[in-house]
PDB file of N, CA and C in Angstrom:
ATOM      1  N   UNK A   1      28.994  -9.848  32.683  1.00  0.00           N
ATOM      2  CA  UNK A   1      27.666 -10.432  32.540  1.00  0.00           C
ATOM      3  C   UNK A   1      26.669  -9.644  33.370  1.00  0.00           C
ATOM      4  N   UNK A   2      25.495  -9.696  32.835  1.00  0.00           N
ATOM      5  CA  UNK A   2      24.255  -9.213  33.008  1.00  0.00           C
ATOM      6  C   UNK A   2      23.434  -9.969  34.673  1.00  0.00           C
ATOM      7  N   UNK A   3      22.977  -9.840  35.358  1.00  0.00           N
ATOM      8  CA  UNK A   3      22.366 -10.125  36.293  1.00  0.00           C
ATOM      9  C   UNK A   3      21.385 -11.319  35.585  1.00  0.00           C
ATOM     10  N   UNK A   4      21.223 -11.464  34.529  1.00  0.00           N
ATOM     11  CA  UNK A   4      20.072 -12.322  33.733  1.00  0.00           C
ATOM     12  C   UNK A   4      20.754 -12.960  33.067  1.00  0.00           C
ATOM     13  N   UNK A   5      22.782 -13.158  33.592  1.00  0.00           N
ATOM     14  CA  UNK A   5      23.393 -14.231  32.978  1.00  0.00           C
ATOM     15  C   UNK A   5      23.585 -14.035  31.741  1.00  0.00           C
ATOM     16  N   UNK A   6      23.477 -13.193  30.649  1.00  0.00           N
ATOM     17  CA  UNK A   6      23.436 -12.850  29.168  1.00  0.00           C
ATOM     18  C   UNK A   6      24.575 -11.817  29.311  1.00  0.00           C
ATOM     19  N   UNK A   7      25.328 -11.867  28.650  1.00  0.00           N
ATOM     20  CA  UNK A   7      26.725 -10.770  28.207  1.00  0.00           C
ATOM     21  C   UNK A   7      26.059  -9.717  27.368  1.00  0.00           C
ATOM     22  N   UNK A   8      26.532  -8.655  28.158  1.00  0.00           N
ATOM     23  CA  UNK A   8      25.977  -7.349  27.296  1.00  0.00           C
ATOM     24  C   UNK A   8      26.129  -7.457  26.064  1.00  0.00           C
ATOM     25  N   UNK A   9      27.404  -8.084  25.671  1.00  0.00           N
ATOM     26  CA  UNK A   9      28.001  -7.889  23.843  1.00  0.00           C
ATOM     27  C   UNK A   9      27.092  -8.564  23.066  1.00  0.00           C
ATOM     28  N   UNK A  10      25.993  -9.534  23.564  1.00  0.00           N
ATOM     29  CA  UNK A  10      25.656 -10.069  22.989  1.00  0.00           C
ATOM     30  C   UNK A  10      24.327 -10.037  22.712  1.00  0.00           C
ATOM     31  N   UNK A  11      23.793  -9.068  23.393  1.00  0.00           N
ATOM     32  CA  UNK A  11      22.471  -8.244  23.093  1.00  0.00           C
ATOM     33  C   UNK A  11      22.439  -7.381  21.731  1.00  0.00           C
ATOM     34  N   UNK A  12      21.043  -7.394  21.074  1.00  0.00           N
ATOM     35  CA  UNK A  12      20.624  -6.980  20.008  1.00  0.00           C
ATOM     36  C   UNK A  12      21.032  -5.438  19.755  1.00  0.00           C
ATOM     37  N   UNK A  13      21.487  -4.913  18.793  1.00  0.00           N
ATOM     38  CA  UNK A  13      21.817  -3.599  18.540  1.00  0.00           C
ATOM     39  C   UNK A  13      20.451  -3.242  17.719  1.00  0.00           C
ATOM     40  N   UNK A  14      20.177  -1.473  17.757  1.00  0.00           N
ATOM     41  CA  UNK A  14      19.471  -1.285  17.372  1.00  0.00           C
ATOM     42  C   UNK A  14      19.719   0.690  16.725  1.00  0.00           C
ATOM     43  N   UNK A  15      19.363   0.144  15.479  1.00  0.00           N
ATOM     44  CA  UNK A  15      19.795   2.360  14.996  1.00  0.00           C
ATOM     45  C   UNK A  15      18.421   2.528  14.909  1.00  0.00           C
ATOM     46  N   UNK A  16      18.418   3.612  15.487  1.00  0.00           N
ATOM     47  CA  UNK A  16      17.382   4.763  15.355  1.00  0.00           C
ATOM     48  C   UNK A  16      17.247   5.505  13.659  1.00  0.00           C
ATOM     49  N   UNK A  17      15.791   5.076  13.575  1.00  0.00           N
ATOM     50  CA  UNK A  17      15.680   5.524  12.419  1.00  0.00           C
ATOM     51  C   UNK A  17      15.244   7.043  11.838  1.00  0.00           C
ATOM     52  N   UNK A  18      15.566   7.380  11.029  1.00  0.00           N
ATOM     53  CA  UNK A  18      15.328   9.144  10.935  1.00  0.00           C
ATOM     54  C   UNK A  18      13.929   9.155  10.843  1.00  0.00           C
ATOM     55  N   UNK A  19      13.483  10.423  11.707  1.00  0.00           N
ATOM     56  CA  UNK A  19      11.795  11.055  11.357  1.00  0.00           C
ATOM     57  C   UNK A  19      11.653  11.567  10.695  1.00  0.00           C
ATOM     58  N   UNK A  20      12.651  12.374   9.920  1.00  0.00           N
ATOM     59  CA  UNK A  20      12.190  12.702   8.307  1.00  0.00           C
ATOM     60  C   UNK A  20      12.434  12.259   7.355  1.00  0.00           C
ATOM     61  N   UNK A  21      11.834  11.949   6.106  1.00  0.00           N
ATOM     62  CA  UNK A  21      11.757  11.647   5.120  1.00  0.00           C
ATOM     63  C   UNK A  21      11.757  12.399   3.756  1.00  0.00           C
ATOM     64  N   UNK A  22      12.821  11.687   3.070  1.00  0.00           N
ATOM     65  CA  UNK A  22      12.877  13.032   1.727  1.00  0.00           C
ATOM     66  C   UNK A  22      11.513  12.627   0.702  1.00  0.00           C
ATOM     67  N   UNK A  23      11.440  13.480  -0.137  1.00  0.00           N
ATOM     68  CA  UNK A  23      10.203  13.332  -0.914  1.00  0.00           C
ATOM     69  C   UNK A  23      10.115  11.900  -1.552  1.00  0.00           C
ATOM     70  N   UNK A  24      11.689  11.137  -2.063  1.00  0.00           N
ATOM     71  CA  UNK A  24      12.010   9.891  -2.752  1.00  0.00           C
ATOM     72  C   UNK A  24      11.202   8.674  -1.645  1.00  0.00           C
ATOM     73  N   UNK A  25      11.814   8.820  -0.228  1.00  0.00           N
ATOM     74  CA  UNK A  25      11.702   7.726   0.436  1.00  0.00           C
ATOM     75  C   UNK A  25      10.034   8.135   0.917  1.00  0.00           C
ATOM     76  N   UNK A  26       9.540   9.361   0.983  1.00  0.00           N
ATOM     77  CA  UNK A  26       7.897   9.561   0.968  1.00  0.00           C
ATOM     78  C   UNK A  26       7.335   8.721  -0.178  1.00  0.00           C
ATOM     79  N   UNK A  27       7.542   9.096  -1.027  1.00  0.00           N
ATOM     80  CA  UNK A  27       6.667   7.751  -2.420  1.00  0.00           C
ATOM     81  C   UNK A  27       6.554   6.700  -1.988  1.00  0.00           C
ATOM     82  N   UNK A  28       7.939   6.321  -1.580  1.00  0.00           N
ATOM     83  CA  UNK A  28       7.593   4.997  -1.346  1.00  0.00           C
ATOM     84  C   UNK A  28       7.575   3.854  -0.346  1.00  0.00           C
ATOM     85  N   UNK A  29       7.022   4.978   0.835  1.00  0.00           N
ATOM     86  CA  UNK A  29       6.480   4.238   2.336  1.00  0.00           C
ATOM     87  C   UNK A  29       5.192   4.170   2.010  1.00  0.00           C
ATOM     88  N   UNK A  30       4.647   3.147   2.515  1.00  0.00           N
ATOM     89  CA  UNK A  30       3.839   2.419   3.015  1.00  0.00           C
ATOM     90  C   UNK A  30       3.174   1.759   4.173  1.00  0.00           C
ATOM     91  N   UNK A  31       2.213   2.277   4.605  1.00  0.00           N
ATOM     92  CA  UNK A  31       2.160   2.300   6.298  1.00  0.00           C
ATOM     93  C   UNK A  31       1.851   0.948   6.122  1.00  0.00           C
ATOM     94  N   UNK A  32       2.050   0.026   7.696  1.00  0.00           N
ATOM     95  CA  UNK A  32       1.636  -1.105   8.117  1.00  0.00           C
ATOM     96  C   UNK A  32       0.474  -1.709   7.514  1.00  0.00           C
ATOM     97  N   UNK A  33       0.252  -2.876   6.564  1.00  0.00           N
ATOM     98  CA  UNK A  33      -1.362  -3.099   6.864  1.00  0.00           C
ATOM     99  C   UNK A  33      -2.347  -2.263   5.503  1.00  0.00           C
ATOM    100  N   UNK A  34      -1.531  -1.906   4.769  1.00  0.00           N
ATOM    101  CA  UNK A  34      -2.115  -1.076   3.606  1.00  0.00           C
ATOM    102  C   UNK A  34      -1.405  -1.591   2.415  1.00  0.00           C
ATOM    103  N   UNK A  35      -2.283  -1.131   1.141  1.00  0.00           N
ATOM    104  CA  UNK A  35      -1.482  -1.843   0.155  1.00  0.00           C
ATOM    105  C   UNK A  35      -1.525  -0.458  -0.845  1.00  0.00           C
ATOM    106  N   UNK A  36      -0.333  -0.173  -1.587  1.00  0.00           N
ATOM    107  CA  UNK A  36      -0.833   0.812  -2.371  1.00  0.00           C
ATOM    108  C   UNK A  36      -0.961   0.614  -3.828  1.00  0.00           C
ATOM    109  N   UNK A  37      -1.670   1.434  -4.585  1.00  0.00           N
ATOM    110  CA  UNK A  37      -2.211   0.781  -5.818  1.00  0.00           C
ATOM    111  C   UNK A  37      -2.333   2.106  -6.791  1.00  0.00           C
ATOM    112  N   UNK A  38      -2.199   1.974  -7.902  1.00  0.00           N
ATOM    113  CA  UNK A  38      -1.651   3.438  -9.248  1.00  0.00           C
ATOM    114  C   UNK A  38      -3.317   3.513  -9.367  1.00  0.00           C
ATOM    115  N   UNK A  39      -3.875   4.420  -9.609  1.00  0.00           N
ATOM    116  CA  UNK A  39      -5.405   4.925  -9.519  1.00  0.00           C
ATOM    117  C   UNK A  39      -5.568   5.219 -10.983  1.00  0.00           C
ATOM    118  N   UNK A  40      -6.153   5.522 -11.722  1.00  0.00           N
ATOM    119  CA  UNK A  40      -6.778   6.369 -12.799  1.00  0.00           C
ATOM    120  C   UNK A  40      -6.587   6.020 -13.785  1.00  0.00           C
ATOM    121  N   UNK A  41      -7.711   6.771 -14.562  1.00  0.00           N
ATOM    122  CA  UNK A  41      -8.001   6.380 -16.496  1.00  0.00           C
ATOM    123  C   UNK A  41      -6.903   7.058 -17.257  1.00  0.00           C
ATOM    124  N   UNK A  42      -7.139   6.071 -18.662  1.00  0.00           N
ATOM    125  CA  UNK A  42      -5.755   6.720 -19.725  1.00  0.00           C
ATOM    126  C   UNK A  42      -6.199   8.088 -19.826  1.00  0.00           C
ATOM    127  N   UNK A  43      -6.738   8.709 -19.708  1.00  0.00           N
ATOM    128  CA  UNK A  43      -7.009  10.312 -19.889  1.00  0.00           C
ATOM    129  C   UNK A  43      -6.471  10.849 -18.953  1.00  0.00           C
ATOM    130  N   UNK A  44      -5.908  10.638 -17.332  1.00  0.00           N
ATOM    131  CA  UNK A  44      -5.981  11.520 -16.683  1.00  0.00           C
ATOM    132  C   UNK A  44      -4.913  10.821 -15.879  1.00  0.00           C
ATOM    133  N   UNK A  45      -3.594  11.680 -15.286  1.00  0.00           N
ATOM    134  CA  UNK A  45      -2.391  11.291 -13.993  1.00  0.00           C
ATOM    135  C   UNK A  45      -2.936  10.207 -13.615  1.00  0.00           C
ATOM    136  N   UNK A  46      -2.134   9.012 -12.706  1.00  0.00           N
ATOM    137  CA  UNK A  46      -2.237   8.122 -12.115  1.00  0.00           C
ATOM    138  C   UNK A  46      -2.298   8.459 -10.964  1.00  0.00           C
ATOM    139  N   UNK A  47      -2.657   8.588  -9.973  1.00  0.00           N
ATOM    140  CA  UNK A  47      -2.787   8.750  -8.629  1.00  0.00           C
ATOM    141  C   UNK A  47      -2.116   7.715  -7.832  1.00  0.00           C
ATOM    142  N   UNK A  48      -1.404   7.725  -6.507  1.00  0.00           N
ATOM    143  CA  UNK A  48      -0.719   6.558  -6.041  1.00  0.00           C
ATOM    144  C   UNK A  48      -1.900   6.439  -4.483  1.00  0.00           C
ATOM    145  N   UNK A  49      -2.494   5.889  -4.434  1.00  0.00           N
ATOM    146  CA  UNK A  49      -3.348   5.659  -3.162  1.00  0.00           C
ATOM    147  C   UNK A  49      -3.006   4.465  -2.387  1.00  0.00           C
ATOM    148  N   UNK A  50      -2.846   4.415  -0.957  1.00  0.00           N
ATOM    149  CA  UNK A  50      -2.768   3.507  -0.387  1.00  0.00           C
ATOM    150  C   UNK A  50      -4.175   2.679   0.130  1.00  0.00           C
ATOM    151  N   UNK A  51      -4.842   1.828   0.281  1.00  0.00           N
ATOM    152  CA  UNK A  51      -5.805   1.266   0.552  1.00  0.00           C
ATOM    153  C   UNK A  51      -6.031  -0.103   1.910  1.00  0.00           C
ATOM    154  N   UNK A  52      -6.532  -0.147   3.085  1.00  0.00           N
ATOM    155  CA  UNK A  52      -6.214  -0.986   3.546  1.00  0.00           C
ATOM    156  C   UNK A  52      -6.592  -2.337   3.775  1.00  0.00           C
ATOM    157  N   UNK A  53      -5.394  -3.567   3.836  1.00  0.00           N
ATOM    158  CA  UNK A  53      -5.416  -4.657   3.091  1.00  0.00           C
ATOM    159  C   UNK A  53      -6.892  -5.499   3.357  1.00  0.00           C
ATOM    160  N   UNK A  54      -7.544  -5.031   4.525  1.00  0.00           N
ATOM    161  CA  UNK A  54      -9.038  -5.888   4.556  1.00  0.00           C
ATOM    162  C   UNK A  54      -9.719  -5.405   3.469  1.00  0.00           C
ATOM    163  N   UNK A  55      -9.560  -4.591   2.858  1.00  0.00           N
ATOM    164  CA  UNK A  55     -10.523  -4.001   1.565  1.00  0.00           C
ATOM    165  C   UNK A  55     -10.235  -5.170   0.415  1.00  0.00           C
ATOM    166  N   UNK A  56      -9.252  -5.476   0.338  1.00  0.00           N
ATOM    167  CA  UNK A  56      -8.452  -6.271  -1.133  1.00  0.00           C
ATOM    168  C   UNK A  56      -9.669  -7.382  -1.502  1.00  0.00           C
ATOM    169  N   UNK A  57     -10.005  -7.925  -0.736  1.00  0.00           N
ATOM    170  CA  UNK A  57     -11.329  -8.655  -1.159  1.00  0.00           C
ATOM    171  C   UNK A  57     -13.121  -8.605  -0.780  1.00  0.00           C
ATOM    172  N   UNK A  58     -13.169  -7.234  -1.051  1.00  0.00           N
ATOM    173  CA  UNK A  58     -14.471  -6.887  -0.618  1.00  0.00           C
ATOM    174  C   UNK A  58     -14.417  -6.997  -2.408  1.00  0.00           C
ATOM    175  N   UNK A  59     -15.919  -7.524  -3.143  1.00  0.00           N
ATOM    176  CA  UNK A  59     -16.215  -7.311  -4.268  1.00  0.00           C
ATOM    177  C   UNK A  59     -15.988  -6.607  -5.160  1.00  0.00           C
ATOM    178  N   UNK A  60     -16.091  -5.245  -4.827  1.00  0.00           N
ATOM    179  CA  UNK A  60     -16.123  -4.043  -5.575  1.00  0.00           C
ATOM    180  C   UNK A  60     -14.887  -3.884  -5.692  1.00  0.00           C
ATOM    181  N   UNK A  61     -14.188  -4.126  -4.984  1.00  0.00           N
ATOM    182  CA  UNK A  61     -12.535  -3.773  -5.123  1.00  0.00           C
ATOM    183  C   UNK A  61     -12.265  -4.866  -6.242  1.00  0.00           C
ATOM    184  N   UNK A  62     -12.056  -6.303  -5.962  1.00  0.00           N
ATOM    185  CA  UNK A  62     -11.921  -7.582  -6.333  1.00  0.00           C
ATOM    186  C   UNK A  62     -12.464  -7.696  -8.118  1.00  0.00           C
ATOM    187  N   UNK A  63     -13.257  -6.604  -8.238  1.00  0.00           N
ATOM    188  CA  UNK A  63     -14.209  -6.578  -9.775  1.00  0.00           C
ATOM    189  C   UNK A  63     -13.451  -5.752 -10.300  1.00  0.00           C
ATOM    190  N   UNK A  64     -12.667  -4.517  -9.371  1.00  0.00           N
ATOM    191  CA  UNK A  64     -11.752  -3.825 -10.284  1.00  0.00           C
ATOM    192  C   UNK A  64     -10.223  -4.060 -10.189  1.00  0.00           C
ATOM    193  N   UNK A  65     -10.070  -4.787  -9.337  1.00  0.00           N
ATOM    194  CA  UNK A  65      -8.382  -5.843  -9.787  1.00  0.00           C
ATOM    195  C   UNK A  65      -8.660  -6.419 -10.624  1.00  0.00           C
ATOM    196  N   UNK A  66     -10.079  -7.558 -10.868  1.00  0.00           N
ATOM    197  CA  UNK A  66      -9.601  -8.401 -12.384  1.00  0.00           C
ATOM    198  C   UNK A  66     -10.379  -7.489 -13.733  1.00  0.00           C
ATOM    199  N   UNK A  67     -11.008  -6.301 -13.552  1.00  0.00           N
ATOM    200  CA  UNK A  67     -10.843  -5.797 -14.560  1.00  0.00           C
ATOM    201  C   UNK A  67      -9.312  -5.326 -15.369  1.00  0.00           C
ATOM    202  N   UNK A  68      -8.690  -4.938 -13.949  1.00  0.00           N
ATOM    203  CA  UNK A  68      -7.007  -4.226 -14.439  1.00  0.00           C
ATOM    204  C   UNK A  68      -6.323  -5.348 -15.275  1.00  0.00           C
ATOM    205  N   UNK A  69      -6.854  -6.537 -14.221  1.00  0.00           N
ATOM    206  CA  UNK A  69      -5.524  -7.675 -14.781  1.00  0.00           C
ATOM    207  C   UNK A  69      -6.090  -8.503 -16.085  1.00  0.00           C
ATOM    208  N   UNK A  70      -6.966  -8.170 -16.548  1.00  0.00           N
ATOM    209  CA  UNK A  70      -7.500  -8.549 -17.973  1.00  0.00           C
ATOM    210  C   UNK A  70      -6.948  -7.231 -18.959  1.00  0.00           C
ATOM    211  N   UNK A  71      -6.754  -6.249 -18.545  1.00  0.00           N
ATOM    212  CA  UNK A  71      -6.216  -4.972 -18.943  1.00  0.00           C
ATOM    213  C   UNK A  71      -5.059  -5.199 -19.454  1.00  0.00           C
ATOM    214  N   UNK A  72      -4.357  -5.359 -18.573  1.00  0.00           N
ATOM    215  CA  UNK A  72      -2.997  -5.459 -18.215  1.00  0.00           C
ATOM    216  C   UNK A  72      -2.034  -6.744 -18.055  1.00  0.00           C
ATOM    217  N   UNK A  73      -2.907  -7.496 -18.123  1.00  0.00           N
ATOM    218  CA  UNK A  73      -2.374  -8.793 -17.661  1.00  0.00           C
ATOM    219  C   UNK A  73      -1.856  -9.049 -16.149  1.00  0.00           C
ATOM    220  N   UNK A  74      -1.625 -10.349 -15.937  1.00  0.00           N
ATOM    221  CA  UNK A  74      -1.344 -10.942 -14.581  1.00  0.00           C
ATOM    222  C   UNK A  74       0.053 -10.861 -13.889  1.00  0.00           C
ATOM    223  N   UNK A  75       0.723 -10.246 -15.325  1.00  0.00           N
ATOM    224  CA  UNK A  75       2.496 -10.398 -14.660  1.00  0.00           C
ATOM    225  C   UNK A  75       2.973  -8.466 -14.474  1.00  0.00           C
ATOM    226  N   UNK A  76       2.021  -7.851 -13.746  1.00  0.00           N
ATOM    227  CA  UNK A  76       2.348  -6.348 -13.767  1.00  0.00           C
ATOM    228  C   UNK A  76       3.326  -6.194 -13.379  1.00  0.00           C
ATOM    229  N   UNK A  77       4.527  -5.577 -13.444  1.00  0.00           N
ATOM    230  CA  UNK A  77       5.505  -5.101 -12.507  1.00  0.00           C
ATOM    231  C   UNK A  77       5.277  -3.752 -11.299  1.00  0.00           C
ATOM    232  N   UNK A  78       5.665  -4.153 -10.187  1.00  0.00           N
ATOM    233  CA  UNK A  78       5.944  -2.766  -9.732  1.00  0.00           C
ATOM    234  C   UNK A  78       4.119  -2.773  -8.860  1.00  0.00           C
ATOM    235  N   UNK A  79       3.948  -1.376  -8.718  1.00  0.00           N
ATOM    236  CA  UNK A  79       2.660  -1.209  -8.081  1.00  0.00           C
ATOM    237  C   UNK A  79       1.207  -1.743  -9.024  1.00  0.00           C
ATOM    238  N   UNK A  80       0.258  -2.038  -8.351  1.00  0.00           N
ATOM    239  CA  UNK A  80      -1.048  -2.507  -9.239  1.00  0.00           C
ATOM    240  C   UNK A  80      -1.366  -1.539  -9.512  1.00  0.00           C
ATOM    241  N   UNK A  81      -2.147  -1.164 -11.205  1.00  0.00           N
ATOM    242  CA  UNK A  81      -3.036  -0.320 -11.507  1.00  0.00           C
ATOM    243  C   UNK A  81      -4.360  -0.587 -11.491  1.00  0.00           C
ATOM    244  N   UNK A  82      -5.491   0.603 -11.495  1.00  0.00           N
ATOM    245  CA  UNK A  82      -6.407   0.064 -11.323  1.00  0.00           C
ATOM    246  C   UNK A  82      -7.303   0.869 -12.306  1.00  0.00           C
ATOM    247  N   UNK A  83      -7.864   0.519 -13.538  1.00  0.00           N
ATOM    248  CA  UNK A  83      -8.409   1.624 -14.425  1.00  0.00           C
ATOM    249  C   UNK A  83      -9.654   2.381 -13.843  1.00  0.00           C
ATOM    250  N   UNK A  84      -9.475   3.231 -13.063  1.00  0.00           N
ATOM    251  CA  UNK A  84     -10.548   3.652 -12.677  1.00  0.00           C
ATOM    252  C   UNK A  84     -10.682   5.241 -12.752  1.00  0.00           C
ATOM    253  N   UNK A  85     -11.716   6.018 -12.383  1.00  0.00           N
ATOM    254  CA  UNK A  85     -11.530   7.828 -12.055  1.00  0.00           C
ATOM    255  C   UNK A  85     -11.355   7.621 -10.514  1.00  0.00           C
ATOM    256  N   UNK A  86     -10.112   8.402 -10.735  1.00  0.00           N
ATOM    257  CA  UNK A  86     -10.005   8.714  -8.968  1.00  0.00           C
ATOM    258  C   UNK A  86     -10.554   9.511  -8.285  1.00  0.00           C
ATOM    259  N   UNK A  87     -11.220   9.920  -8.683  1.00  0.00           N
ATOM    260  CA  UNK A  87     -12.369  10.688  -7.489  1.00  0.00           C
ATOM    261  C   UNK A  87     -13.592   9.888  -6.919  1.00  0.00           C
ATOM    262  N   UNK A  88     -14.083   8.702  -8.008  1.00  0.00           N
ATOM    263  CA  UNK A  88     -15.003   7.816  -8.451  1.00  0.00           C
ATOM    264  C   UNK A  88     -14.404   6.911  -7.231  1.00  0.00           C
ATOM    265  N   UNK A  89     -12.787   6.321  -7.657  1.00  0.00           N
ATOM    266  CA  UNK A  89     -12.124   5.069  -6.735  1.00  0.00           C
ATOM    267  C   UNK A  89     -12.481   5.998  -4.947  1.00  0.00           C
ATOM    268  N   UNK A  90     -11.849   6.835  -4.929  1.00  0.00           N
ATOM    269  CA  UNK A  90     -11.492   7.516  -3.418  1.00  0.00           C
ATOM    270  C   UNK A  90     -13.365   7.526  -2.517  1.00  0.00           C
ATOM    271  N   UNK A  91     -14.244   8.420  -3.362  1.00  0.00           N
ATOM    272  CA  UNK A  91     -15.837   7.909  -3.139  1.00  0.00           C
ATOM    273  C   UNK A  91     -16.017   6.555  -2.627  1.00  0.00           C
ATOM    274  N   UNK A  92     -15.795   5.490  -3.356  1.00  0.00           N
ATOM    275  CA  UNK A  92     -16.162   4.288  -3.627  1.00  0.00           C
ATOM    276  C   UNK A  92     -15.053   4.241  -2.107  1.00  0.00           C
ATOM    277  N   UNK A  93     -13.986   4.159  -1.935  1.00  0.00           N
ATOM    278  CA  UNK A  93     -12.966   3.649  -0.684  1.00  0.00           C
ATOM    279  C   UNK A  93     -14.034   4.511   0.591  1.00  0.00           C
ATOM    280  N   UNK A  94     -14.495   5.282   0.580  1.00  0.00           N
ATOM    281  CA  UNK A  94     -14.693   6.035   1.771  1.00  0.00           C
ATOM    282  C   UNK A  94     -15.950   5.668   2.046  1.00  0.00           C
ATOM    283  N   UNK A  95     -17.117   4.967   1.354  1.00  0.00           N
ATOM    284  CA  UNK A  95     -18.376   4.129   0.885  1.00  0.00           C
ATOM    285  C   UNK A  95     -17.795   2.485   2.191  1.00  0.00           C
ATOM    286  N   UNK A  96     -16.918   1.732   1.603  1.00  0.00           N
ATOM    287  CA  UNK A  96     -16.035   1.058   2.067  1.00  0.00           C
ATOM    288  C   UNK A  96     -15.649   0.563   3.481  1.00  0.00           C
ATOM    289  N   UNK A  97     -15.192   2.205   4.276  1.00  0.00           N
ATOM    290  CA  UNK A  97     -14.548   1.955   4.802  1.00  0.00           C
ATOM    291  C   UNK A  97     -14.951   1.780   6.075  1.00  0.00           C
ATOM    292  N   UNK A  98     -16.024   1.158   6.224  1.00  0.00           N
ATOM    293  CA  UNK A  98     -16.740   0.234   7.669  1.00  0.00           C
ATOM    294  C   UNK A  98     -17.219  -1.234   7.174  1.00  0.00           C
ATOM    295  N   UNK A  99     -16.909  -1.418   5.503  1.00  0.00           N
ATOM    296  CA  UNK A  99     -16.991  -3.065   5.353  1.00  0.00           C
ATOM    297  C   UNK A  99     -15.889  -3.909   6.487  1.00  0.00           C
ATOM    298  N   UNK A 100     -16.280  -4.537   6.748  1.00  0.00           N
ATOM    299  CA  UNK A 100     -14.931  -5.778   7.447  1.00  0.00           C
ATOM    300  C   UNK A 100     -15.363  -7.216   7.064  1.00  0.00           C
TER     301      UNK A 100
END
């Protein structure tokens, strides 16, 4: 026993997690506190952007989730899309990003 009366064996284990990441497990991290969301029009790649979660209900965002989900409907699987131009969306996020 431990000076603090607790048996070593019975303390929390803990693995060290790797600092690198292969390109698979890069897709699909997601930092703390962000949400990520598929970007772009049927004409052009989807873009995968992460966005952070105080944005999710600022208007402008909120006008283009229920545009998607009238799009797309309410039962999407997987990441949200958002029909937009991503150069247009990324502008518009960086416009944004002192709303709170």
């Amino acid at each position: 026993m431990s000076m603090t009366g607790r048996d070593k064996s019975s303390s929390p284990t803990y693995a060290r997690l790797r600092s690198s990441r292969n390109d698979e497990e890069a897709k699909c991290f997601v930092r703390k506190g962000y949400v990520p969301l598929l970007v772009g029009t049927n004409n052009e790649a989807l873009e995968r952007v992460s966005i952070p979660i105080k944005l999710i209900n600022h208007p402008s965002l909120a006008y283009l989730l229920d545009e998607s989900a009238r799009e797309f409907g309410y039962n999407q699987q997987g990441l949200l899309r958002i029909l937009c131009d991503v150069e247009n969306f990324k502008e518009m996020l960086d416009s944004l990003s002192t709303w709170k």
